[in-house]
N, C-alpha and C. Protein backbone atom coordinates (compact mmCIF):
# COMPACT_ATOMS: atom_id res chain seq x y z
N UNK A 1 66.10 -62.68 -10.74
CA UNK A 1 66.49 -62.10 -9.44
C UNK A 1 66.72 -63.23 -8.44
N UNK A 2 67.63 -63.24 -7.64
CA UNK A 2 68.09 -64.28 -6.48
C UNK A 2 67.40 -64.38 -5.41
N UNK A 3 66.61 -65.35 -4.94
CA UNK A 3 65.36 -65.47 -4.19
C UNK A 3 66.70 -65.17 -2.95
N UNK A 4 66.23 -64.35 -1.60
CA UNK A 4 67.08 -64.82 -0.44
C UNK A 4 65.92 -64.70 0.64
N UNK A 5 66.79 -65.44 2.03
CA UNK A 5 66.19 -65.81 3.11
C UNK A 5 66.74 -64.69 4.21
N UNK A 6 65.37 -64.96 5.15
CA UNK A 6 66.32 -64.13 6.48
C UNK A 6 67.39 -63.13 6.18
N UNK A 7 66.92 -62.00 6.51
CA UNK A 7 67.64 -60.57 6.64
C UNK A 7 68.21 -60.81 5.68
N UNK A 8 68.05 -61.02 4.11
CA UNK A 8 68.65 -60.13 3.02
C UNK A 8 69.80 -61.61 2.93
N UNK A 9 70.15 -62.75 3.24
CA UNK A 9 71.55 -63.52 2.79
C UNK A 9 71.13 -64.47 1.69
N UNK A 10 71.60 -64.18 1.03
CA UNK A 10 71.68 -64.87 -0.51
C UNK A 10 71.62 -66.22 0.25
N UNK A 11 70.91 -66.90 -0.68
CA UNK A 11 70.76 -68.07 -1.19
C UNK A 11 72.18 -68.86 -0.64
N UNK A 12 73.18 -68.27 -1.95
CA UNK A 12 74.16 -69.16 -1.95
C UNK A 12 75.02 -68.87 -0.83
N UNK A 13 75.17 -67.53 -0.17
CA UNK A 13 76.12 -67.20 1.11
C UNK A 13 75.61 -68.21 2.47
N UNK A 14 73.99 -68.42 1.99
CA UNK A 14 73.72 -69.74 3.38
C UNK A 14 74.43 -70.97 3.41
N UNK A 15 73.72 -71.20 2.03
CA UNK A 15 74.89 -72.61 1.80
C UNK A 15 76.11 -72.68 2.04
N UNK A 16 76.79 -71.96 1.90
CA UNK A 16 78.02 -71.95 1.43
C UNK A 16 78.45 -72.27 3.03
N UNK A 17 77.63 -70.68 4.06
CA UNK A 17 78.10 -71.27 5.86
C UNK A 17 77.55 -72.62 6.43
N UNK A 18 76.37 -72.95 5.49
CA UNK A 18 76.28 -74.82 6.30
C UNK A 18 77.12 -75.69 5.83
N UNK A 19 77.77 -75.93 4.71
CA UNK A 19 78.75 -76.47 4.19
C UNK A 19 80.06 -76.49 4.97
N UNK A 20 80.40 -75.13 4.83
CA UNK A 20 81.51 -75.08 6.05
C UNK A 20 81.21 -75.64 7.61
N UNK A 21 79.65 -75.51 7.61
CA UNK A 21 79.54 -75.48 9.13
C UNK A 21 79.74 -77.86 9.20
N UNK A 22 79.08 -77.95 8.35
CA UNK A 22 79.25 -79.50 8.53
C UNK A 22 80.10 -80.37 8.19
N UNK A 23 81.06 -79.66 7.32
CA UNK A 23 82.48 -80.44 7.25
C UNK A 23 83.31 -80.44 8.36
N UNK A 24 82.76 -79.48 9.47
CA UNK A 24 83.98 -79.88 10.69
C UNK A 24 83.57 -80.94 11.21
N UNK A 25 85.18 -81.44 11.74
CA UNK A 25 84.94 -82.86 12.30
C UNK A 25 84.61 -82.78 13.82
N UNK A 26 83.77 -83.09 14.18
CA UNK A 26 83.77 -83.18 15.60
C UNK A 26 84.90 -83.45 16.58
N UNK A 27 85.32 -82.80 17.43
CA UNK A 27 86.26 -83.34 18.41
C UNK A 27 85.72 -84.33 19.40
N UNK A 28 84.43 -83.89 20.19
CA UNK A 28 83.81 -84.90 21.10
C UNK A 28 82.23 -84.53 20.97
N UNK A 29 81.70 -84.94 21.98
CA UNK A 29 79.73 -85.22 21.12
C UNK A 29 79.51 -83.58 22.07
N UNK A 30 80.15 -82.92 22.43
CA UNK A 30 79.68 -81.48 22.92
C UNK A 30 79.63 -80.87 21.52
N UNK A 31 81.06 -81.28 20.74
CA UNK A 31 81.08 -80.02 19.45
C UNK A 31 80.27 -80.43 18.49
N UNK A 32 80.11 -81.85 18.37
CA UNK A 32 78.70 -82.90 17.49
C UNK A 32 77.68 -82.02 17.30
N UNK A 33 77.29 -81.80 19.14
CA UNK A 33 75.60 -81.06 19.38
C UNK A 33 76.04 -79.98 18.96
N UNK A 34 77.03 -79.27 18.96
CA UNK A 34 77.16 -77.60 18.75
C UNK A 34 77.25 -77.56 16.76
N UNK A 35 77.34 -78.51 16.27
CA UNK A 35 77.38 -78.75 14.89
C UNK A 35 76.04 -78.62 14.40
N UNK A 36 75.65 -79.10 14.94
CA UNK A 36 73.81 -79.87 14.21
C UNK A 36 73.31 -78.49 14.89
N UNK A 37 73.33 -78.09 16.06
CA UNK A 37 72.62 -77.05 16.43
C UNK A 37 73.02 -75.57 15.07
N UNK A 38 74.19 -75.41 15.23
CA UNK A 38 74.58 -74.57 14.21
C UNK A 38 73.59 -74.08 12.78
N UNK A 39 74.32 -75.53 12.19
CA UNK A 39 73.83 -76.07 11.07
C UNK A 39 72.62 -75.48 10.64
N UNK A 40 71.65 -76.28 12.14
CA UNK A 40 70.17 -75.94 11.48
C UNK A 40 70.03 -75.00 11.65
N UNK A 41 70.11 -73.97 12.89
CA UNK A 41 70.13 -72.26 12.74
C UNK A 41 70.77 -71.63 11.53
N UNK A 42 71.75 -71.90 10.99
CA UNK A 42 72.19 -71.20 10.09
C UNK A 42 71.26 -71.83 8.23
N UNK A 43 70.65 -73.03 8.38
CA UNK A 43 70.11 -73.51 7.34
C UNK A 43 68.56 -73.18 7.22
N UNK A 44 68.13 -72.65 8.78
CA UNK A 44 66.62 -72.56 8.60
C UNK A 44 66.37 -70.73 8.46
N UNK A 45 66.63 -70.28 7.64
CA UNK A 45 66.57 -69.16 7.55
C UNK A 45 66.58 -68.08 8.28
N UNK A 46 67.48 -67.81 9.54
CA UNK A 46 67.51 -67.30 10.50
C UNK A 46 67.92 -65.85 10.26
N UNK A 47 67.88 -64.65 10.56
CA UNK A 47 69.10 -63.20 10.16
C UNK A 47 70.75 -64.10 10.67
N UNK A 48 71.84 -63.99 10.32
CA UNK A 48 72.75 -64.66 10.23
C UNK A 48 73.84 -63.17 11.11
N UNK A 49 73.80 -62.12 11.19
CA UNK A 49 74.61 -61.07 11.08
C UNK A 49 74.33 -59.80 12.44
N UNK A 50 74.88 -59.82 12.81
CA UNK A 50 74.85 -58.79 14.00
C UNK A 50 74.39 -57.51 13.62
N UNK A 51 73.35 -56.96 13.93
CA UNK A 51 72.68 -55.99 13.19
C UNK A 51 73.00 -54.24 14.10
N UNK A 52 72.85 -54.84 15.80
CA UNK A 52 72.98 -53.31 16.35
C UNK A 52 73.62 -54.33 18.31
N UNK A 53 74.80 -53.51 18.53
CA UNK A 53 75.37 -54.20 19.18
C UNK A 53 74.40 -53.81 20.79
N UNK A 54 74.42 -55.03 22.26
CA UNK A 54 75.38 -56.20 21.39
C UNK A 54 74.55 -57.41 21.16
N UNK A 55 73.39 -57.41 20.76
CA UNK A 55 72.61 -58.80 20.93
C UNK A 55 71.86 -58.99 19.75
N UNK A 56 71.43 -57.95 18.74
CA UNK A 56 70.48 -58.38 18.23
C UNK A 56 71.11 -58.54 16.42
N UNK A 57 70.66 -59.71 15.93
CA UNK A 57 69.70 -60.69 16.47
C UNK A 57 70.63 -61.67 17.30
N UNK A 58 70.05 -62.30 18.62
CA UNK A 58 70.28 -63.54 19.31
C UNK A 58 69.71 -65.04 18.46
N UNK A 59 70.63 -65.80 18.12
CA UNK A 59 72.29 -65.27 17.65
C UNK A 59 72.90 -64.74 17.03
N UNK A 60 73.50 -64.85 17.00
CA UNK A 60 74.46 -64.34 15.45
C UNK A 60 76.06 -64.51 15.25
N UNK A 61 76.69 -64.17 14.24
CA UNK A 61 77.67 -65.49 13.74
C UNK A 61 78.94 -64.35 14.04
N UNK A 62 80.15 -65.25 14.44
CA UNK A 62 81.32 -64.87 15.09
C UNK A 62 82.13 -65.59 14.18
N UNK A 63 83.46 -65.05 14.08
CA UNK A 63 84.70 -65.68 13.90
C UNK A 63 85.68 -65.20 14.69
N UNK A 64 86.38 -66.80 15.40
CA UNK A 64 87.29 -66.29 16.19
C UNK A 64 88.21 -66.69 15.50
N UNK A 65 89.96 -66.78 15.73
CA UNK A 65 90.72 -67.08 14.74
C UNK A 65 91.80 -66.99 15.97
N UNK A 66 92.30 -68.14 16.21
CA UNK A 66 93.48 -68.52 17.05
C UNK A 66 94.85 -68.38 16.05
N UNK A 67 95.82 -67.69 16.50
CA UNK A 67 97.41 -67.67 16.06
C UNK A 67 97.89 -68.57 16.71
N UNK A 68 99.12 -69.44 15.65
CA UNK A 68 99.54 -70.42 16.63
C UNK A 68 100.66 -70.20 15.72
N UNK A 69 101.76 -70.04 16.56
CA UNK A 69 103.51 -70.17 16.67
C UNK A 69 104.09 -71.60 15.82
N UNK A 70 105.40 -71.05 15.42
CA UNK A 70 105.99 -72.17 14.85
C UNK A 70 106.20 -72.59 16.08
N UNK A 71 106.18 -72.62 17.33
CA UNK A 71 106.83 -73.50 18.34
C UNK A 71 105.33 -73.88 19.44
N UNK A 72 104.32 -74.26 18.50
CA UNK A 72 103.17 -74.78 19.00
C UNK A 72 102.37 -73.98 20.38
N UNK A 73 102.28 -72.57 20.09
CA UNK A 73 101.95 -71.60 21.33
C UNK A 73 100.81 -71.14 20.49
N UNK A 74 99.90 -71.11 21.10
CA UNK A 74 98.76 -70.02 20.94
C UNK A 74 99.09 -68.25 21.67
N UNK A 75 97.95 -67.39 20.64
CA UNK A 75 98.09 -66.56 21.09
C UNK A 75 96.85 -65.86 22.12
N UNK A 76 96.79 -65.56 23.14
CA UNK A 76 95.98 -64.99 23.86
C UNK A 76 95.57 -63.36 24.00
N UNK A 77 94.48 -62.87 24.06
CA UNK A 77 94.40 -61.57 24.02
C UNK A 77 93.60 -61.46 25.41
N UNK A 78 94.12 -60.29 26.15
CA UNK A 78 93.29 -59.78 27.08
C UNK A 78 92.26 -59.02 26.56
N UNK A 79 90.89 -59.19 26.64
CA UNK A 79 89.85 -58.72 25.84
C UNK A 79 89.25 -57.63 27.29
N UNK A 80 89.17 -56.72 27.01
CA UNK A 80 88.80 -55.26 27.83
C UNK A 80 87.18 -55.58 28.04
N UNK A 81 86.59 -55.69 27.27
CA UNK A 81 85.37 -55.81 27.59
C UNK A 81 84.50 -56.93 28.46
N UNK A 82 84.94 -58.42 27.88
CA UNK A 82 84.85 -59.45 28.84
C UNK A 82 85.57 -59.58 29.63
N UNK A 83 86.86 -58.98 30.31
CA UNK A 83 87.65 -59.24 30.90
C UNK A 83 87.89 -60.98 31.07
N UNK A 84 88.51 -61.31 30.11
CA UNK A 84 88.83 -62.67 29.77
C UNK A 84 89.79 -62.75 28.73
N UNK A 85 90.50 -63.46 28.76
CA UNK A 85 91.87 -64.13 27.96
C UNK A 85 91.27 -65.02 26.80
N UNK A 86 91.43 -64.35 25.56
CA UNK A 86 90.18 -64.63 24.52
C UNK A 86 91.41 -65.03 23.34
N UNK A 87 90.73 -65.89 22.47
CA UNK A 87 91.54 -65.53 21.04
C UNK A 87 90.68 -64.76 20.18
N UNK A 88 91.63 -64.01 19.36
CA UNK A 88 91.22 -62.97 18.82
C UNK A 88 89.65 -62.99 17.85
N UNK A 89 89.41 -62.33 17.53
CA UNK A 89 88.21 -62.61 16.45
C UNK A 89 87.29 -61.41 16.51
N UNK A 90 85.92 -61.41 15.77
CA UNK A 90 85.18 -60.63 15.83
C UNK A 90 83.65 -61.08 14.88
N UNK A 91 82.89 -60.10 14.89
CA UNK A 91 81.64 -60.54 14.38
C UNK A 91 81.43 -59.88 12.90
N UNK A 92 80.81 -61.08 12.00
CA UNK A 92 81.22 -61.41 10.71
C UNK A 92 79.85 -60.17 9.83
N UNK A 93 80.85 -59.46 9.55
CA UNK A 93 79.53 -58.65 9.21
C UNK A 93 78.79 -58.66 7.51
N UNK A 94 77.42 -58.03 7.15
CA UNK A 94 77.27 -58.78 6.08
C UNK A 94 77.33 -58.43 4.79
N UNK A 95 77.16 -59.35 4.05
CA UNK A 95 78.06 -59.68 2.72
C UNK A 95 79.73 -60.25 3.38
N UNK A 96 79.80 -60.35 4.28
CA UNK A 96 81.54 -60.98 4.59
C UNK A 96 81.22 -62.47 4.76
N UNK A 97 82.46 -63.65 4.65
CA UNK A 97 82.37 -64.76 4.74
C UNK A 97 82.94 -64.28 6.07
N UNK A 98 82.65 -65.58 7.03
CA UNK A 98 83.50 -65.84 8.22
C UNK A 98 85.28 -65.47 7.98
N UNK A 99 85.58 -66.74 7.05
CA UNK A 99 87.09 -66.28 6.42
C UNK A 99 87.21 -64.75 6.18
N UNK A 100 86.71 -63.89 5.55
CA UNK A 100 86.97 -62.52 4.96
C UNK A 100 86.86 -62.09 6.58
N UNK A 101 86.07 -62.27 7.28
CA UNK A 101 86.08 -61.84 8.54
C UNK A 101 87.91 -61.86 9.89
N UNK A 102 88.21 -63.15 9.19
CA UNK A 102 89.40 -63.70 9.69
C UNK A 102 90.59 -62.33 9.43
N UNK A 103 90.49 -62.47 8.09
CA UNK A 103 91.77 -61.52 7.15
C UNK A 103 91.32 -60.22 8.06
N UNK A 104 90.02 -59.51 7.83
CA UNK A 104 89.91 -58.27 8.54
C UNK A 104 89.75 -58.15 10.07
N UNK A 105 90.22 -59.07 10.63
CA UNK A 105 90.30 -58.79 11.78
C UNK A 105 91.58 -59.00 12.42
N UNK A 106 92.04 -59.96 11.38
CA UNK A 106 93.66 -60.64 12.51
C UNK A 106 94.49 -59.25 11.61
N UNK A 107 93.76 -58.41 11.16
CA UNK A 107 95.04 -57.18 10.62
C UNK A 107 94.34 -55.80 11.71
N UNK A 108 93.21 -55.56 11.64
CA UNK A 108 92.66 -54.69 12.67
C UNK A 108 93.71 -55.28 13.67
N UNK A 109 93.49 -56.13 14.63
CA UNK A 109 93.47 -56.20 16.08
C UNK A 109 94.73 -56.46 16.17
N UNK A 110 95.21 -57.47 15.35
CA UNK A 110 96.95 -58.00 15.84
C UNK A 110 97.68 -57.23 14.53
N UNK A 111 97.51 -56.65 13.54
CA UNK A 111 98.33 -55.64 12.82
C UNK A 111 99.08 -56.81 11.81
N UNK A 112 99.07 -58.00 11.79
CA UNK A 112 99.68 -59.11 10.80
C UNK A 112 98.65 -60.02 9.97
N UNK A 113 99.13 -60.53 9.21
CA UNK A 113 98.04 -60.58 8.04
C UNK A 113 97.41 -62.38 8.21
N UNK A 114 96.70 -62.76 7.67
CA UNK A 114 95.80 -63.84 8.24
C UNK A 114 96.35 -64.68 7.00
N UNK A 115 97.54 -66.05 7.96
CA UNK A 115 98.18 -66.82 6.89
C UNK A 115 97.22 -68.38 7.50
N UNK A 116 96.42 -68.66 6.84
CA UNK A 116 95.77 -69.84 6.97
C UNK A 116 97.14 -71.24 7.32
N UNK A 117 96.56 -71.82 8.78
CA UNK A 117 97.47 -72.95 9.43
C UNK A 117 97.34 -74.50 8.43
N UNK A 118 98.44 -74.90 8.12
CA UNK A 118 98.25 -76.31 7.71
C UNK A 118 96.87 -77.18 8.30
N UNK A 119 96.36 -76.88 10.08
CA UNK A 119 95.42 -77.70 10.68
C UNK A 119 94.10 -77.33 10.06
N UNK A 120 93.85 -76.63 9.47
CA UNK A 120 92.31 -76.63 8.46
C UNK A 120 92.23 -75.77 7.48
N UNK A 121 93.79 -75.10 6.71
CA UNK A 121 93.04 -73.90 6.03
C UNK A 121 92.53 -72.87 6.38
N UNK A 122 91.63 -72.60 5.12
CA UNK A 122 90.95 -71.51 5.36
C UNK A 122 89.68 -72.06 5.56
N UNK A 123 89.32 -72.77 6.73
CA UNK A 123 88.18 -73.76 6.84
C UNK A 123 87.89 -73.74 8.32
N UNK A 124 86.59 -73.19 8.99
CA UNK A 124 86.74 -73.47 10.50
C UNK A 124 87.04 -74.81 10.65
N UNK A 125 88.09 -74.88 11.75
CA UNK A 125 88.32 -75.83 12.55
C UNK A 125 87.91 -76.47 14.00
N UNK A 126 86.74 -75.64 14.44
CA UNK A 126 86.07 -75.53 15.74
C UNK A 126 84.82 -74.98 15.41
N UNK A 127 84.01 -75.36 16.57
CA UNK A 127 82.50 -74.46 16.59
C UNK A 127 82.02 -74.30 17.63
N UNK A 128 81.56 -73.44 17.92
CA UNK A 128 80.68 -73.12 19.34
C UNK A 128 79.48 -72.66 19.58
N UNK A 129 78.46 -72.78 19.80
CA UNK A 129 77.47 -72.14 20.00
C UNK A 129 76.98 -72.20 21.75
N UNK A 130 77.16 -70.29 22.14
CA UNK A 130 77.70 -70.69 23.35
C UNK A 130 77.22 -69.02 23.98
N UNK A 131 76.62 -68.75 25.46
CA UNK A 131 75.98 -68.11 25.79
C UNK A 131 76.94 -66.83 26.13
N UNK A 132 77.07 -65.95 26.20
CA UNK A 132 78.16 -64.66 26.46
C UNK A 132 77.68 -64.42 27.92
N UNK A 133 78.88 -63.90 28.71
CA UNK A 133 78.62 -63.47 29.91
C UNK A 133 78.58 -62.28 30.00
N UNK A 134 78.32 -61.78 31.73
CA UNK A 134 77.60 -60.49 31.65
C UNK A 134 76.15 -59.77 31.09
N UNK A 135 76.02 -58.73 31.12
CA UNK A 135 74.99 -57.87 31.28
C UNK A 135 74.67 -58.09 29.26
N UNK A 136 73.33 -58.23 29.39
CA UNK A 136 72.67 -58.58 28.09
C UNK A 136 73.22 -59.67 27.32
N UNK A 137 73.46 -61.09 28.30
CA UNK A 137 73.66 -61.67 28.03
C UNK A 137 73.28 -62.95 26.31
N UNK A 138 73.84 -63.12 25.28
CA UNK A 138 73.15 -63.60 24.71
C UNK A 138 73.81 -64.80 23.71
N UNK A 139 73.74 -65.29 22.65
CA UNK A 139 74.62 -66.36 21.89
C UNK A 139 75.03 -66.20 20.82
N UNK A 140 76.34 -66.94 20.79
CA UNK A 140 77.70 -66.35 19.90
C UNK A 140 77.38 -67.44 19.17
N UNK A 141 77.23 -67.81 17.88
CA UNK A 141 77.68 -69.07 16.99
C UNK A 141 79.43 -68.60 16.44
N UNK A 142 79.74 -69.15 17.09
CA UNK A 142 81.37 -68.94 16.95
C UNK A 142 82.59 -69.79 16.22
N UNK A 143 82.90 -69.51 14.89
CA UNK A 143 83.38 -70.72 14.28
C UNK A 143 85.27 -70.43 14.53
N UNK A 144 85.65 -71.30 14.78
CA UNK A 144 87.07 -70.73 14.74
C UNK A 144 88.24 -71.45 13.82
N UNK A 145 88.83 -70.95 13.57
CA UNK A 145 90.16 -70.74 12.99
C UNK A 145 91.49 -70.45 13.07
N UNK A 146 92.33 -70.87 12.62
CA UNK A 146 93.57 -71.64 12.97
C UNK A 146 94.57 -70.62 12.17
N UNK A 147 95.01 -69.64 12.95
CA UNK A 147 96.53 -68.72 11.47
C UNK A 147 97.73 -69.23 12.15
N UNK A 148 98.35 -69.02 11.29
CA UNK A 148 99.82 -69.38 11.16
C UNK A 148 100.32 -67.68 11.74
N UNK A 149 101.45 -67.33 12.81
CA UNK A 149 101.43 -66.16 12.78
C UNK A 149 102.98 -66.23 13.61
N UNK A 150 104.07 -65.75 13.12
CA UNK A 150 105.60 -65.92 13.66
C UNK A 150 105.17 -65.02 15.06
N UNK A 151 105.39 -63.86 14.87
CA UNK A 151 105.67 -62.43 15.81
C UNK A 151 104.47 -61.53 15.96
N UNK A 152 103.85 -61.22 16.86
CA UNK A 152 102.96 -59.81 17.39
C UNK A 152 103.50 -58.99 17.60
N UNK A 153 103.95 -57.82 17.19
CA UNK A 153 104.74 -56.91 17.90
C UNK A 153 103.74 -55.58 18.29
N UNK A 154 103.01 -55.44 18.00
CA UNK A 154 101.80 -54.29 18.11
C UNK A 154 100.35 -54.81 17.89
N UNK A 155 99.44 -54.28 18.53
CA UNK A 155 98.05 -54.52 18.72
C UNK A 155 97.26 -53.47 18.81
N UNK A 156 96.04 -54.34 18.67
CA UNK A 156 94.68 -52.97 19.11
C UNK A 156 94.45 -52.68 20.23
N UNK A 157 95.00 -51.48 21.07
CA UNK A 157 94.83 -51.73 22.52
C UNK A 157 93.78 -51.07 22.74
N UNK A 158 93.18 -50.66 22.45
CA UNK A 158 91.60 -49.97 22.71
C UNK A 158 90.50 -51.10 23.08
N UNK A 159 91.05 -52.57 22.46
CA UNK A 159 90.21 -53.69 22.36
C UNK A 159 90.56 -54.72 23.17
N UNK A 160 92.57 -54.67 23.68
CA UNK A 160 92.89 -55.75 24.09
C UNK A 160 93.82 -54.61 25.31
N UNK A 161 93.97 -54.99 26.39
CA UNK A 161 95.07 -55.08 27.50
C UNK A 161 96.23 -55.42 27.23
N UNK A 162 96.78 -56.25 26.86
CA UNK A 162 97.56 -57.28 26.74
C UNK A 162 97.23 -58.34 25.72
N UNK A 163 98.59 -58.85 25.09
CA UNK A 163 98.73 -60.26 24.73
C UNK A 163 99.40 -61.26 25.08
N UNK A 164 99.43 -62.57 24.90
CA UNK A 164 100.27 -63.56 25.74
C UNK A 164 100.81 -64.70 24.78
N UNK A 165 101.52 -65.41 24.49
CA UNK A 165 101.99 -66.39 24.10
C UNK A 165 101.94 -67.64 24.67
N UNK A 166 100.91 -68.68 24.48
CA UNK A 166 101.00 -69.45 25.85
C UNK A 166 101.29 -70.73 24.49
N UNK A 167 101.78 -72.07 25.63
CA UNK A 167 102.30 -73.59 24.58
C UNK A 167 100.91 -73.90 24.65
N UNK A 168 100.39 -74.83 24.02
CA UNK A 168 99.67 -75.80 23.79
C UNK A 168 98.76 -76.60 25.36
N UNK A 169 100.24 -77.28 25.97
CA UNK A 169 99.86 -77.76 26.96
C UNK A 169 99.79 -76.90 28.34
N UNK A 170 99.98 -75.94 28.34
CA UNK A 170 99.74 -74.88 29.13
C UNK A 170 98.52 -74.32 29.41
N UNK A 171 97.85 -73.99 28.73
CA UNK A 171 96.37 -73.88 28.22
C UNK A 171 95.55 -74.59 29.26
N UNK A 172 96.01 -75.78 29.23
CA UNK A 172 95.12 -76.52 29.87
C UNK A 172 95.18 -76.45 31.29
N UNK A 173 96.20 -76.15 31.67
CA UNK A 173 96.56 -75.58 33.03
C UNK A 173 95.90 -74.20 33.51
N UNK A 174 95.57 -73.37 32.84
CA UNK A 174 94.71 -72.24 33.20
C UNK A 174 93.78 -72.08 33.84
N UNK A 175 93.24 -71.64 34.44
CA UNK A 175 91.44 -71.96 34.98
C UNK A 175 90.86 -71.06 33.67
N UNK A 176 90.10 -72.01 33.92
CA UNK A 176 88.93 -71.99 32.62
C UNK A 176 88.22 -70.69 33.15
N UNK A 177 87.99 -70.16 34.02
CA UNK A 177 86.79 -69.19 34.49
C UNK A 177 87.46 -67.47 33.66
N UNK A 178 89.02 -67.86 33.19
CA UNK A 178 89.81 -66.55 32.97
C UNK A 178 89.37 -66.61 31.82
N UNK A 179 89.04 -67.83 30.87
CA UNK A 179 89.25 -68.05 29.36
C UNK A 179 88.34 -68.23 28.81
N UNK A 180 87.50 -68.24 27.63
CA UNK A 180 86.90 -68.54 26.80
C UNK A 180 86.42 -70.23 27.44
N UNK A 181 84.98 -70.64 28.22
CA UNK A 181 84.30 -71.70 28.32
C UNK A 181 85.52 -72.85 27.07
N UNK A 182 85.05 -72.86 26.07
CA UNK A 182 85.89 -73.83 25.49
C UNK A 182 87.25 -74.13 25.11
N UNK A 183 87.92 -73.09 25.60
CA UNK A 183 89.29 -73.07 25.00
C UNK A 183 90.34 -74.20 25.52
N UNK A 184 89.97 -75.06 26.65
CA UNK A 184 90.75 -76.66 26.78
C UNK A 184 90.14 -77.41 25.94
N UNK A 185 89.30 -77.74 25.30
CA UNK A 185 88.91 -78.24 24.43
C UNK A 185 89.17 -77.90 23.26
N UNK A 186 89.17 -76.67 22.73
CA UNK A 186 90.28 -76.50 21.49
C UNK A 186 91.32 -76.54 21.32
N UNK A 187 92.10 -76.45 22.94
CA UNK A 187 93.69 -77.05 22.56
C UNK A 187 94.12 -78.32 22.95
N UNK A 188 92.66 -78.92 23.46
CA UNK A 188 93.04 -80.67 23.07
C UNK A 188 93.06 -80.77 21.56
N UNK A 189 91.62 -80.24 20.89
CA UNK A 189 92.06 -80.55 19.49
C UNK A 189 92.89 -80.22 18.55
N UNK A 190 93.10 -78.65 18.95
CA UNK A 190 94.93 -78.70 18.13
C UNK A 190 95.83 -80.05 18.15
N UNK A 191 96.13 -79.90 19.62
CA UNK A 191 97.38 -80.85 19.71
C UNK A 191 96.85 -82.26 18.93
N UNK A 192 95.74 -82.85 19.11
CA UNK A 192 95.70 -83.94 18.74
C UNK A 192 95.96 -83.58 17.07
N UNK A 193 95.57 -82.82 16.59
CA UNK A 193 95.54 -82.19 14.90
C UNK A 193 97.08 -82.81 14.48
N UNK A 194 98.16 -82.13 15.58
CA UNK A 194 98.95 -81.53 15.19
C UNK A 194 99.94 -82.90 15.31
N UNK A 195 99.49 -83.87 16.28
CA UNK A 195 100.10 -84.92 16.37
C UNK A 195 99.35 -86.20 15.07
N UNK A 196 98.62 -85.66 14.52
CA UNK A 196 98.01 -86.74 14.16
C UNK A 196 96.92 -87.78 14.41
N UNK A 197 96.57 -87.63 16.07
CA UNK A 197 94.74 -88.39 15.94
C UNK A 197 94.10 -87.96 15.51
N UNK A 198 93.18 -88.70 15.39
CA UNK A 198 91.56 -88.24 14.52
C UNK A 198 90.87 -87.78 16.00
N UNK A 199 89.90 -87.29 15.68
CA UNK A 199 88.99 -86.79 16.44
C UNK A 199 87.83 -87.94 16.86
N UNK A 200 87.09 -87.55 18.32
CA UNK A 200 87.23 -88.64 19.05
C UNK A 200 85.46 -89.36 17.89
């Protein structure tokens, strides 16, 4: 019989998310600390899985999953509930990998199917571990991911307002208070991905 830890996750499904969780490369020593912090929450036998919404257990594990355009645009969702300009994603429920989480969500919410980006695969490319705003406030370990995605033409609007198409360097022009805390920092590290630096 398969010894497991914390709320029922196999053995090997832990490993398998610290593995993923420590092959990302750091962009700067914020995503470093958000690595190692991860890591060891997800390695020291913690419940891993969102059990009864929206907090418990604090934390618990997210996948977000950014679309990005052949013409270097991210995609933005107006998210109804945070009222914030979010990339898409959702919470990884269990027996699902983060990835399996990706596929079933970028077809729920954006209706097109989850084509893993040249910039990491099917491999998070970002990490966050990062406090949610509003009422019962609590923490997202949030790994994200990179699809390849031409056209949106329909969505989940029960979940989203709106969607947006924004470039790369645009992003950064936004006020941060509309967007996702890290999201200039993930589209510094796209672009740098996409041009070719290494991470800092």
């Amino acid at each position: 019989m398969e010894h497991t830890i914390g709320a029922d996750v196999p053995d090997i499904e832990r490993d398998d998310l610290v593995r993923r969780i420590d092959e990302i490369v750091p962009w700067d020593e914020q995503e470093a600390a958000h690595v190692a912090r991860a890591s060891s929450w997800a390695a020291g036998g913690a419940p891993l899985y969102r059990t009864r919404e929206p907090d418990v257990p604090d934390p618990h594990l997210v996948s977000y999953f950014v679309a990005l355009s052949p013409r270097e645009e991210v995609l933005l969702v107006a998210h109804r509930k945070a009222g914030l300009w979010l990339p898409s994603g959702g919470h990884v429920e269990p027996g699902e990998s983060p990835w399996q989480t990706v596929v079933r969500e970028c077809q729920e919410e954006l209706h097109v199917p989850a084509v893993p980006s040249a910039v990491a695969g099917d491999r998070p490319f970002f990490i966050t571990v990062t406090p949610t705003r509003g009422p019962r406030s609590h923490t997202d370990v949030s790994l994200w991911y990179v699809v390849d995605v031409e056209a949106v033409t329909s969505f989940d609007r029960d979940e989203f307002s709106a969607v947006r198409w924004v470039a790369l360097p645009e992003v950064l022009d936004l006020p941060i208070e509309g967007l996702d805390p890290h999201m200039h920092r993930f589209a510094r590290k796209v672009m740098a991905a996409l041009s070719g630096e290494p991470a800092a």
